[in-house]
PDB file of N, CA and C in Angstrom:
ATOM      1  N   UNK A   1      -9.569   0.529  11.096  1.00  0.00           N
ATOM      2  CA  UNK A   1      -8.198   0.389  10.633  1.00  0.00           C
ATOM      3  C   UNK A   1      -7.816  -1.086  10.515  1.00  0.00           C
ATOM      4  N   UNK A   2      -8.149  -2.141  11.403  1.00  0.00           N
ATOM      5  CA  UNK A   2      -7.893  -2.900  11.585  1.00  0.00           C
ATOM      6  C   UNK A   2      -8.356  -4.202  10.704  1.00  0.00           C
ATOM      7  N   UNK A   3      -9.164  -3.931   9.836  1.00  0.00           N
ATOM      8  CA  UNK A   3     -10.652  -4.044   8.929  1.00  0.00           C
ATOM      9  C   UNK A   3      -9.325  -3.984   7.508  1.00  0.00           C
ATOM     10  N   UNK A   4      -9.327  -2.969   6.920  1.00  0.00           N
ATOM     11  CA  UNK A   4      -8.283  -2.669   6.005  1.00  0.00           C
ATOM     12  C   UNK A   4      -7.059  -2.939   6.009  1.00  0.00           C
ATOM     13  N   UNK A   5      -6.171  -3.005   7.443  1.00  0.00           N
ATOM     14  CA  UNK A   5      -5.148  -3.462   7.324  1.00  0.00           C
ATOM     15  C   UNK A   5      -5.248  -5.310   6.689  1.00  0.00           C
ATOM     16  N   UNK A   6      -5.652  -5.852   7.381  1.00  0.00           N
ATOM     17  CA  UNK A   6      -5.836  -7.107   7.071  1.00  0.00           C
ATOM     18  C   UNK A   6      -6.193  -7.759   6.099  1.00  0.00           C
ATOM     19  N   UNK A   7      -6.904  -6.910   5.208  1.00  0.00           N
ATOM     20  CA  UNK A   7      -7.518  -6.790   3.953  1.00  0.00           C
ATOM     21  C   UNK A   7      -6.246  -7.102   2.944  1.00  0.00           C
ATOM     22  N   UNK A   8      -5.707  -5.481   3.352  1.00  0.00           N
ATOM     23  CA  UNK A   8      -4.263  -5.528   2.542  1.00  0.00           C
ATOM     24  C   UNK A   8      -3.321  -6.496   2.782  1.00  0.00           C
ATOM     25  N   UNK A   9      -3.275  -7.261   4.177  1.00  0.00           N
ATOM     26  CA  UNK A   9      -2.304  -8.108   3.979  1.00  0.00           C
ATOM     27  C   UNK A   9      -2.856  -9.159   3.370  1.00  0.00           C
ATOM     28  N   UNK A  10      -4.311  -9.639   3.238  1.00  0.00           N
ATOM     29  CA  UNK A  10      -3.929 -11.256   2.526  1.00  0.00           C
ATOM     30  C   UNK A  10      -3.944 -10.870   1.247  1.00  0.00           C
ATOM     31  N   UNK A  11      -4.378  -9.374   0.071  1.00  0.00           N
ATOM     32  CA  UNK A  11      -4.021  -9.757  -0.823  1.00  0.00           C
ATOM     33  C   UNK A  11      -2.707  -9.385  -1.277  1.00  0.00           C
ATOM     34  N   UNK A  12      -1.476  -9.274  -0.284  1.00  0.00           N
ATOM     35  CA  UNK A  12      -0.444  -9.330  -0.505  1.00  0.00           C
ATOM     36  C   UNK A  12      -0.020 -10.923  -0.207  1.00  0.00           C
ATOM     37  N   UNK A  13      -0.092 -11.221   1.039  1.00  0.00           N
ATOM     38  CA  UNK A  13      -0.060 -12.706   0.997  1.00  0.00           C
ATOM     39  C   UNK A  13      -0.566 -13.542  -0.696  1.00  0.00           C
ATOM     40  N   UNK A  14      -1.519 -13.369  -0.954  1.00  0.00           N
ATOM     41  CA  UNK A  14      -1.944 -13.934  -2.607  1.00  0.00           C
ATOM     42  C   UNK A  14      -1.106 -13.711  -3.359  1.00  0.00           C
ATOM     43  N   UNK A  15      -0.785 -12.369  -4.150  1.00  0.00           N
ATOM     44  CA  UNK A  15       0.211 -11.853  -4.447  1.00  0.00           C
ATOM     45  C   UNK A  15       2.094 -12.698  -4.271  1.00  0.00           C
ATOM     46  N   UNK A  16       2.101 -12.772  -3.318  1.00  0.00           N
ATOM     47  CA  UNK A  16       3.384 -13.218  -2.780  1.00  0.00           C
ATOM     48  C   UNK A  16       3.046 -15.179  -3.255  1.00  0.00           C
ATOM     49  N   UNK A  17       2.291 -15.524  -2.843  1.00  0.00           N
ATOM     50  CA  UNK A  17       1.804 -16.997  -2.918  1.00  0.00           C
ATOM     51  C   UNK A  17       2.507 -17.500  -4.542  1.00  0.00           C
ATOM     52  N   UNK A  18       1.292 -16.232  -5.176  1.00  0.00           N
ATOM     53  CA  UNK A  18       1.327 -16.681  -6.761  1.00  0.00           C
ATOM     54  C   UNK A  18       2.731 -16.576  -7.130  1.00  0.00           C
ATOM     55  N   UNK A  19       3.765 -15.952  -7.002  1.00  0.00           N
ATOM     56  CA  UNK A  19       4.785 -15.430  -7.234  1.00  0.00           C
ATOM     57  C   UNK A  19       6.029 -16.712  -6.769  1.00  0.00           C
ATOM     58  N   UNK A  20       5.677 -17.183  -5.372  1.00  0.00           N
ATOM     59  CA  UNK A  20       6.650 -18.382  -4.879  1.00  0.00           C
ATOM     60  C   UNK A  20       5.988 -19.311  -5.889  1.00  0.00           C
ATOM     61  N   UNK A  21       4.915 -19.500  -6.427  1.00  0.00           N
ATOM     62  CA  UNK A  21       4.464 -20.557  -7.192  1.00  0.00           C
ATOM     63  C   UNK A  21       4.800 -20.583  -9.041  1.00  0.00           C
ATOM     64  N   UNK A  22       5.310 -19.473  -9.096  1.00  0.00           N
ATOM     65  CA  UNK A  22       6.417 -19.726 -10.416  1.00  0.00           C
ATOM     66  C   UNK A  22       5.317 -18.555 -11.041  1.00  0.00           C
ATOM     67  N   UNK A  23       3.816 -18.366 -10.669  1.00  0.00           N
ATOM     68  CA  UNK A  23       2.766 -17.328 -11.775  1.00  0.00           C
ATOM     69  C   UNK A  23       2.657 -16.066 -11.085  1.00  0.00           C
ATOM     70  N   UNK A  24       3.710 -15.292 -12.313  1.00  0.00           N
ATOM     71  CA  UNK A  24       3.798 -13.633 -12.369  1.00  0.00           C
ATOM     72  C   UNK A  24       2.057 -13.172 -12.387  1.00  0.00           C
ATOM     73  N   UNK A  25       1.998 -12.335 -11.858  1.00  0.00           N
ATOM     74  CA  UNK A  25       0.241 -12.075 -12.374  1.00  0.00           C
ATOM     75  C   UNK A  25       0.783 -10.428 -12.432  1.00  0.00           C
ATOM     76  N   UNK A  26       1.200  -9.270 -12.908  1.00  0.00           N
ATOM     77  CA  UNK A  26       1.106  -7.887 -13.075  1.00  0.00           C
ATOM     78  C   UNK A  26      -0.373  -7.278 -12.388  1.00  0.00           C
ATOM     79  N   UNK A  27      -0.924  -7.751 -12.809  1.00  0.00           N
ATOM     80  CA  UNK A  27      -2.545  -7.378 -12.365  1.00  0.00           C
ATOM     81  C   UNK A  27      -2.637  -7.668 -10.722  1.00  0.00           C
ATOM     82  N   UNK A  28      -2.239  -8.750 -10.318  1.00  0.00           N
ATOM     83  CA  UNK A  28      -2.757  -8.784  -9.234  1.00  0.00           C
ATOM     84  C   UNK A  28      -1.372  -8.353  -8.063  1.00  0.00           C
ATOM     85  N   UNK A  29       0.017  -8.163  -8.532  1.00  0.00           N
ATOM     86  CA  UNK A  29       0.935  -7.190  -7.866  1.00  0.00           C
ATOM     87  C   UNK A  29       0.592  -6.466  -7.692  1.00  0.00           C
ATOM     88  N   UNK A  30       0.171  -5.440  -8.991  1.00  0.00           N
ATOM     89  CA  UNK A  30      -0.530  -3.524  -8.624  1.00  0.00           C
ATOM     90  C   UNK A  30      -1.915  -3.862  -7.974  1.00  0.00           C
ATOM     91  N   UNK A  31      -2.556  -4.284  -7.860  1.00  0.00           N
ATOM     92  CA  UNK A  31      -3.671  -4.600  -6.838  1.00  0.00           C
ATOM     93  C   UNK A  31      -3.125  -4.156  -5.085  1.00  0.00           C
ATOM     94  N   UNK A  32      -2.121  -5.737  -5.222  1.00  0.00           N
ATOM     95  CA  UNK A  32      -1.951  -5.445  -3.661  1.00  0.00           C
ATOM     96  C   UNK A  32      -1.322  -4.412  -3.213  1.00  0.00           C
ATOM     97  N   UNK A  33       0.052  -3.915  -4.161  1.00  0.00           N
ATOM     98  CA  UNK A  33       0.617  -2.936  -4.379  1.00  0.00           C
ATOM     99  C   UNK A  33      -0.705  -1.235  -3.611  1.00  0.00           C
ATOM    100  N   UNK A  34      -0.929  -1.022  -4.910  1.00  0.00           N
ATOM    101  CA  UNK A  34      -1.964  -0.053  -4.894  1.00  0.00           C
ATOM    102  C   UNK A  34      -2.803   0.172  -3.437  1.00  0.00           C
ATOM    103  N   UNK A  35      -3.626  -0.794  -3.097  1.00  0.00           N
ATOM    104  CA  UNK A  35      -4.599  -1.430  -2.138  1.00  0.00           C
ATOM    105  C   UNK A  35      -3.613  -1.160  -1.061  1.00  0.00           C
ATOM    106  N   UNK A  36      -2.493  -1.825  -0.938  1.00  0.00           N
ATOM    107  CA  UNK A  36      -1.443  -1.703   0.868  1.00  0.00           C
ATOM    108  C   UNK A  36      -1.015  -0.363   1.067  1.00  0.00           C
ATOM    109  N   UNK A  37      -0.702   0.104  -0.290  1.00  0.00           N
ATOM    110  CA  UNK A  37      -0.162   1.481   0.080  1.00  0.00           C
ATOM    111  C   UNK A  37      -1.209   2.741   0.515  1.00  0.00           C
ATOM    112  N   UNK A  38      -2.526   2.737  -0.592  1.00  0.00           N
ATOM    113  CA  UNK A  38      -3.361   2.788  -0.099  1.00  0.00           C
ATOM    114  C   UNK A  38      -4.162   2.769   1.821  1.00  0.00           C
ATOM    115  N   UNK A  39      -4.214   1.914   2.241  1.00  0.00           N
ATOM    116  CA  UNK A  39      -4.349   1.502   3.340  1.00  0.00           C
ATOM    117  C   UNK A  39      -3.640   1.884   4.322  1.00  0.00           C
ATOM    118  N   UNK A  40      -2.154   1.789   4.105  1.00  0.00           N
ATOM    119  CA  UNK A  40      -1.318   2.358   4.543  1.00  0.00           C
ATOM    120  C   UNK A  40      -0.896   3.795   5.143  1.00  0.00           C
ATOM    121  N   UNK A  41      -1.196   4.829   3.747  1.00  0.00           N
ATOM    122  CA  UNK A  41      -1.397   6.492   3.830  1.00  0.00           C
ATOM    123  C   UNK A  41      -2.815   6.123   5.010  1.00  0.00           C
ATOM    124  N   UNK A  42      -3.765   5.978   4.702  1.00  0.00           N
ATOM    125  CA  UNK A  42      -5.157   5.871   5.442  1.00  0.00           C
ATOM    126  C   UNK A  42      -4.383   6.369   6.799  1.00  0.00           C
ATOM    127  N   UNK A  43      -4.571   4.698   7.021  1.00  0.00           N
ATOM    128  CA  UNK A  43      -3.842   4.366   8.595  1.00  0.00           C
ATOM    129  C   UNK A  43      -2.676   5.412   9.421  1.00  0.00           C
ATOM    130  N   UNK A  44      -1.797   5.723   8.566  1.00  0.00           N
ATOM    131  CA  UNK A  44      -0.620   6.592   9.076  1.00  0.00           C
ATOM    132  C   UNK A  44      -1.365   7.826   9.146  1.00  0.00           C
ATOM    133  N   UNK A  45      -2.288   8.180   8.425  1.00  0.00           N
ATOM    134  CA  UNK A  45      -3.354   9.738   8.634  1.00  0.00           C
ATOM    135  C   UNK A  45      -4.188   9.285  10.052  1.00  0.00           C
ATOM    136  N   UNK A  46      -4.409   8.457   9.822  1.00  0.00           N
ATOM    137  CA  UNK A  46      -5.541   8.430  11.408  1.00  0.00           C
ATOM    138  C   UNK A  46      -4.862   8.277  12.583  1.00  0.00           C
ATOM    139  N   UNK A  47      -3.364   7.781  12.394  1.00  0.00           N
ATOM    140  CA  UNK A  47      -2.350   7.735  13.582  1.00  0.00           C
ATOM    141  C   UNK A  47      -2.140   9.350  14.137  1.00  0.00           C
ATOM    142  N   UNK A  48      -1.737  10.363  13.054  1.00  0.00           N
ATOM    143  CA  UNK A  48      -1.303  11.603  12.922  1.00  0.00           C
ATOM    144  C   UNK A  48      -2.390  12.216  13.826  1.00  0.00           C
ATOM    145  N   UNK A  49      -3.891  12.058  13.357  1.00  0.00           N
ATOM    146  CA  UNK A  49      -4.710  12.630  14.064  1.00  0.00           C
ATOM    147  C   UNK A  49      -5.012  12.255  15.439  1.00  0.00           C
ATOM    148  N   UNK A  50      -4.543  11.192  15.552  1.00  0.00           N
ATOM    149  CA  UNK A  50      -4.861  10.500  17.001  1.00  0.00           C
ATOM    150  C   UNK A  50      -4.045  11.262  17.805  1.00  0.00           C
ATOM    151  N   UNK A  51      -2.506  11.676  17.262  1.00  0.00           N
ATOM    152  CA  UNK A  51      -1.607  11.718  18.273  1.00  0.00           C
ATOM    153  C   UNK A  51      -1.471  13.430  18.087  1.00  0.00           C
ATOM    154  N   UNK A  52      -2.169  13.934  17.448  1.00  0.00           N
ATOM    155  CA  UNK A  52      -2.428  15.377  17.328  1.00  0.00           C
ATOM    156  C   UNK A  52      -1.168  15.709  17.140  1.00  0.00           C
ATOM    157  N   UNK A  53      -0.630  17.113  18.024  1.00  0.00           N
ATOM    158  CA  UNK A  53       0.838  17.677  17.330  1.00  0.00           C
ATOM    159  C   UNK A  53       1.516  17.128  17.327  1.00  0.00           C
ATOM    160  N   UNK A  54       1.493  16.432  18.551  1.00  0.00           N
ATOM    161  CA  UNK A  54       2.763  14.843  18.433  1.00  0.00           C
ATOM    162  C   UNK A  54       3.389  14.382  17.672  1.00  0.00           C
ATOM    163  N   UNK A  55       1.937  13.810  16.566  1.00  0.00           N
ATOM    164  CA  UNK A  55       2.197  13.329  15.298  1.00  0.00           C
ATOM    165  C   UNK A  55       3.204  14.036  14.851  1.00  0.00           C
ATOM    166  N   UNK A  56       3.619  15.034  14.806  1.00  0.00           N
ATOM    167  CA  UNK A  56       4.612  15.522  13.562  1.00  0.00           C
ATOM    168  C   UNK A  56       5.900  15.603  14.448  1.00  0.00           C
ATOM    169  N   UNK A  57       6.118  15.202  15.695  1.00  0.00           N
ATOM    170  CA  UNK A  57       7.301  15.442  16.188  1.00  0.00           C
ATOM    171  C   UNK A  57       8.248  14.411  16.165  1.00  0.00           C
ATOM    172  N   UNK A  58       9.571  15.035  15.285  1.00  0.00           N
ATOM    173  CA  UNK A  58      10.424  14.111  15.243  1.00  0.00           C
ATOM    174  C   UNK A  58      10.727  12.646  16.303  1.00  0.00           C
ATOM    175  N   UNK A  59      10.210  13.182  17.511  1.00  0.00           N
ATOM    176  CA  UNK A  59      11.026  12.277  18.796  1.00  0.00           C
ATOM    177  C   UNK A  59       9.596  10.972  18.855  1.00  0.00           C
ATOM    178  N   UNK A  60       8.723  11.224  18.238  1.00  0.00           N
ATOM    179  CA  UNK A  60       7.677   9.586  17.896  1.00  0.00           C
ATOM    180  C   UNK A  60       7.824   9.168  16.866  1.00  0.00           C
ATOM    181  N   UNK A  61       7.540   7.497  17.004  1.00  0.00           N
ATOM    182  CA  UNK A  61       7.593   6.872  15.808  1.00  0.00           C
ATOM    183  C   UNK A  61       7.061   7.324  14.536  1.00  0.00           C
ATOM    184  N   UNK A  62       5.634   7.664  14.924  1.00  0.00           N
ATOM    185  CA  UNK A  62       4.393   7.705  14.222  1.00  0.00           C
ATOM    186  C   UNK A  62       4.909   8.752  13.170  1.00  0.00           C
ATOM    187  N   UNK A  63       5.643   9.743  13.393  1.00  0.00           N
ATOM    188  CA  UNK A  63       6.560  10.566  12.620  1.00  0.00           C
ATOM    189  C   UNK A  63       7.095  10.263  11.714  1.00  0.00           C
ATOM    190  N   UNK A  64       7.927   9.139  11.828  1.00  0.00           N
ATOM    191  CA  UNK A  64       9.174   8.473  11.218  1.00  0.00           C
ATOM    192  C   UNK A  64       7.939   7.258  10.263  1.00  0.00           C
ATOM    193  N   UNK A  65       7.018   7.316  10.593  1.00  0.00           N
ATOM    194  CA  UNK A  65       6.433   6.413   9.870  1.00  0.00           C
ATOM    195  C   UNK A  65       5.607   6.827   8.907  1.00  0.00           C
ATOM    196  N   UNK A  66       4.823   8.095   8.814  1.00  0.00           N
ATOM    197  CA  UNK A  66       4.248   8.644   8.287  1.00  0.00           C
ATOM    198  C   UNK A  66       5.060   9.035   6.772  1.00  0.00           C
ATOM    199  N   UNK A  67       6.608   9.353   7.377  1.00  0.00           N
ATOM    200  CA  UNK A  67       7.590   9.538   6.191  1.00  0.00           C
ATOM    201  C   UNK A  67       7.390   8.552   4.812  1.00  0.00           C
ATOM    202  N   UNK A  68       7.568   7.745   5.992  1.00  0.00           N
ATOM    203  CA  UNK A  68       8.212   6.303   4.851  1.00  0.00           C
ATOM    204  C   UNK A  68       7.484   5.840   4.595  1.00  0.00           C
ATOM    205  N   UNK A  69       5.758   6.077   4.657  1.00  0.00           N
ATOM    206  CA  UNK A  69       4.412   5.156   4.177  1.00  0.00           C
ATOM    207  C   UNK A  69       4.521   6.203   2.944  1.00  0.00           C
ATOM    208  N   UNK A  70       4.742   7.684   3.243  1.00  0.00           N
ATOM    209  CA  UNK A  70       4.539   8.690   1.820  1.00  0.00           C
ATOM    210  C   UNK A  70       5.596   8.117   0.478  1.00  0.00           C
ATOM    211  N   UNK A  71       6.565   7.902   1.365  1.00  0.00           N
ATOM    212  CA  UNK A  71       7.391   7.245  -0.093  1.00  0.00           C
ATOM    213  C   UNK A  71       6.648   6.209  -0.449  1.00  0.00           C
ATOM    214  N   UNK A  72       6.030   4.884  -0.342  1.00  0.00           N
ATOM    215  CA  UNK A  72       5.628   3.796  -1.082  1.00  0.00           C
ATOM    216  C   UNK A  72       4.837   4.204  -2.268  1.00  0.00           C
ATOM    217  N   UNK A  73       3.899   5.232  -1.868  1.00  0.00           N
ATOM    218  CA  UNK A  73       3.242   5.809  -2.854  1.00  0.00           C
ATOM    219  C   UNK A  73       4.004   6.265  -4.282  1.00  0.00           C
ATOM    220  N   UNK A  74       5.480   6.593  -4.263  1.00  0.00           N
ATOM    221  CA  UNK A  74       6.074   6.761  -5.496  1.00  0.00           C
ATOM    222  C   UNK A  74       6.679   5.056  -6.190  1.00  0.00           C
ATOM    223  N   UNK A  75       6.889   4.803  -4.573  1.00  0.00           N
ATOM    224  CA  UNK A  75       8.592   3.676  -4.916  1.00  0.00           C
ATOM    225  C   UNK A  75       8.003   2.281  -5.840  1.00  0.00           C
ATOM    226  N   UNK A  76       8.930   1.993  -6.926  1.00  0.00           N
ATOM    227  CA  UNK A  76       7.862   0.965  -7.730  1.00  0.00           C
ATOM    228  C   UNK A  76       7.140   1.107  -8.367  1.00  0.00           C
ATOM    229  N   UNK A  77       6.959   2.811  -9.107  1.00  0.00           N
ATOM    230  CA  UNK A  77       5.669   3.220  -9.974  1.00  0.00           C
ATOM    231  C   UNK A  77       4.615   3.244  -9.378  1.00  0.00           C
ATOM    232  N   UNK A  78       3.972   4.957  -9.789  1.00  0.00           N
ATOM    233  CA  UNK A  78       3.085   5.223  -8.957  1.00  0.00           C
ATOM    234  C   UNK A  78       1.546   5.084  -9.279  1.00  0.00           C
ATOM    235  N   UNK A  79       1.132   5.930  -8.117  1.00  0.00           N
ATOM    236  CA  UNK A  79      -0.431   4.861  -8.074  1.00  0.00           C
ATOM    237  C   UNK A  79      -1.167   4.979  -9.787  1.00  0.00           C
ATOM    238  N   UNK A  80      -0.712   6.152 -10.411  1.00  0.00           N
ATOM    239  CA  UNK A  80      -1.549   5.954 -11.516  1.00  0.00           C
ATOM    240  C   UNK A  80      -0.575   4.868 -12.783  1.00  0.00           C
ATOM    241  N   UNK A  81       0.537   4.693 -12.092  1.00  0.00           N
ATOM    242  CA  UNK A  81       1.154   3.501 -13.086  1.00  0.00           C
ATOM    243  C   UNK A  81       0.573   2.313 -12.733  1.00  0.00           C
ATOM    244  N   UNK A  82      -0.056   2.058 -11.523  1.00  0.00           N
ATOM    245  CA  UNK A  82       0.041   0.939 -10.863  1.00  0.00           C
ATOM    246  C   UNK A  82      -1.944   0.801 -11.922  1.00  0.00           C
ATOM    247  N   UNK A  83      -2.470   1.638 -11.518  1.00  0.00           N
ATOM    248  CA  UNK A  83      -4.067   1.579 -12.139  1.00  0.00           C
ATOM    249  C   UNK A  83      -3.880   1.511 -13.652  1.00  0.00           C
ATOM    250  N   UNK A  84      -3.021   1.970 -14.527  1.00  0.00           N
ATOM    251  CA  UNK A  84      -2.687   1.485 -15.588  1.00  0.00           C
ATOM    252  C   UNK A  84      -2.600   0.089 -16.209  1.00  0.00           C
ATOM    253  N   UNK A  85      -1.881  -0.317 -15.104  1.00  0.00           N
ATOM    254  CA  UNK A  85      -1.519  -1.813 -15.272  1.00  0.00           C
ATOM    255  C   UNK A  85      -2.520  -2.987 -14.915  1.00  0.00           C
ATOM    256  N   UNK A  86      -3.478  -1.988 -14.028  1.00  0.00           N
ATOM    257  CA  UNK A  86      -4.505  -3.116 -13.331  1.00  0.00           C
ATOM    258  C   UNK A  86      -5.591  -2.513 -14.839  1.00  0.00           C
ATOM    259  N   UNK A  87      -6.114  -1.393 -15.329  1.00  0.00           N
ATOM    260  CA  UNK A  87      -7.008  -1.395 -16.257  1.00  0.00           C
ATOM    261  C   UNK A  87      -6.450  -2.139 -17.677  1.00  0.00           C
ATOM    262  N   UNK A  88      -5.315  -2.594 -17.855  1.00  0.00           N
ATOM    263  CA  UNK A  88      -4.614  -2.996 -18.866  1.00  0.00           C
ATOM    264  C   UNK A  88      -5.507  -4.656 -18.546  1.00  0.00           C
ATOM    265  N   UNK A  89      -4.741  -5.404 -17.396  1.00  0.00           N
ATOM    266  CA  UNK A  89      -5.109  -6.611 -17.426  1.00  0.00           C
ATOM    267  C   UNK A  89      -6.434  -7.059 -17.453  1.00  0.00           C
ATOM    268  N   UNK A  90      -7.227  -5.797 -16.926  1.00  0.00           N
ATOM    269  CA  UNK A  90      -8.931  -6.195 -16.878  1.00  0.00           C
ATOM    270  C   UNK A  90      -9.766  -5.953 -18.956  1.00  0.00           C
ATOM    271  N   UNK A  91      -8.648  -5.421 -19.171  1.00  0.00           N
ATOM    272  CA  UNK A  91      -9.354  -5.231 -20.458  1.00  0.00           C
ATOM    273  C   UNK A  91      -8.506  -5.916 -21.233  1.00  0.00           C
ATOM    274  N   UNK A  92      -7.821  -6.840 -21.297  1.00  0.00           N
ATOM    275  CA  UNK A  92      -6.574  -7.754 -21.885  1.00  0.00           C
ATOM    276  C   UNK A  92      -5.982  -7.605 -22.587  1.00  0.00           C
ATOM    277  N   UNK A  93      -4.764  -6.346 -22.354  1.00  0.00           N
ATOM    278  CA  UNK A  93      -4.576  -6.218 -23.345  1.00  0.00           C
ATOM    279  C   UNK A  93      -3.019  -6.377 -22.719  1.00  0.00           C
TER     280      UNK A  93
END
């Protein structure tokens, strides 16, 4: 987990870099985009299983988190908008 999380954060860090530096890149937003959220569902599934029924009980975090990692997957256009945009820039168009 720990392997992937980190992954996802520096190419959000990149992402974010290029962006304070005045260069939009589309391609490499839905990357990190895609990739964190990605990572994200992962991680919040292996939490769920760790914490067995738990996992689904309102009164743990891991609950409340599992929610709101499922929304990223829509929020901002979803993963197949996001692979759209990344097969767009790799083929230049």
């Amino acid at each position: 987990m720990a392997i992937k999380i980190e992954t996802a954060r520096l190419i959000v860090y990149k992402a974010a870099w290029n962006f304070d530096q005045g260069r939009i890149d589309p391609y490499l937003t839905s990357v990190a985009k895609t990739y964190a959220c990605r990572v994200a569902i992962e991680v919040v599934d292996e939490a769920v299983q760790i914490f067995g029924g738990y996992g689904y009980i309102g009164e743990y975090d891991v609950e409340r988190i599992y929610r709101d990692v499922r929304i990223t997957e829509i929020y901002e256009g979803t993963r197949e908008i996001q692979k759209n945009t990344i097969a767009r820039a790799l083929l230049g168009k």
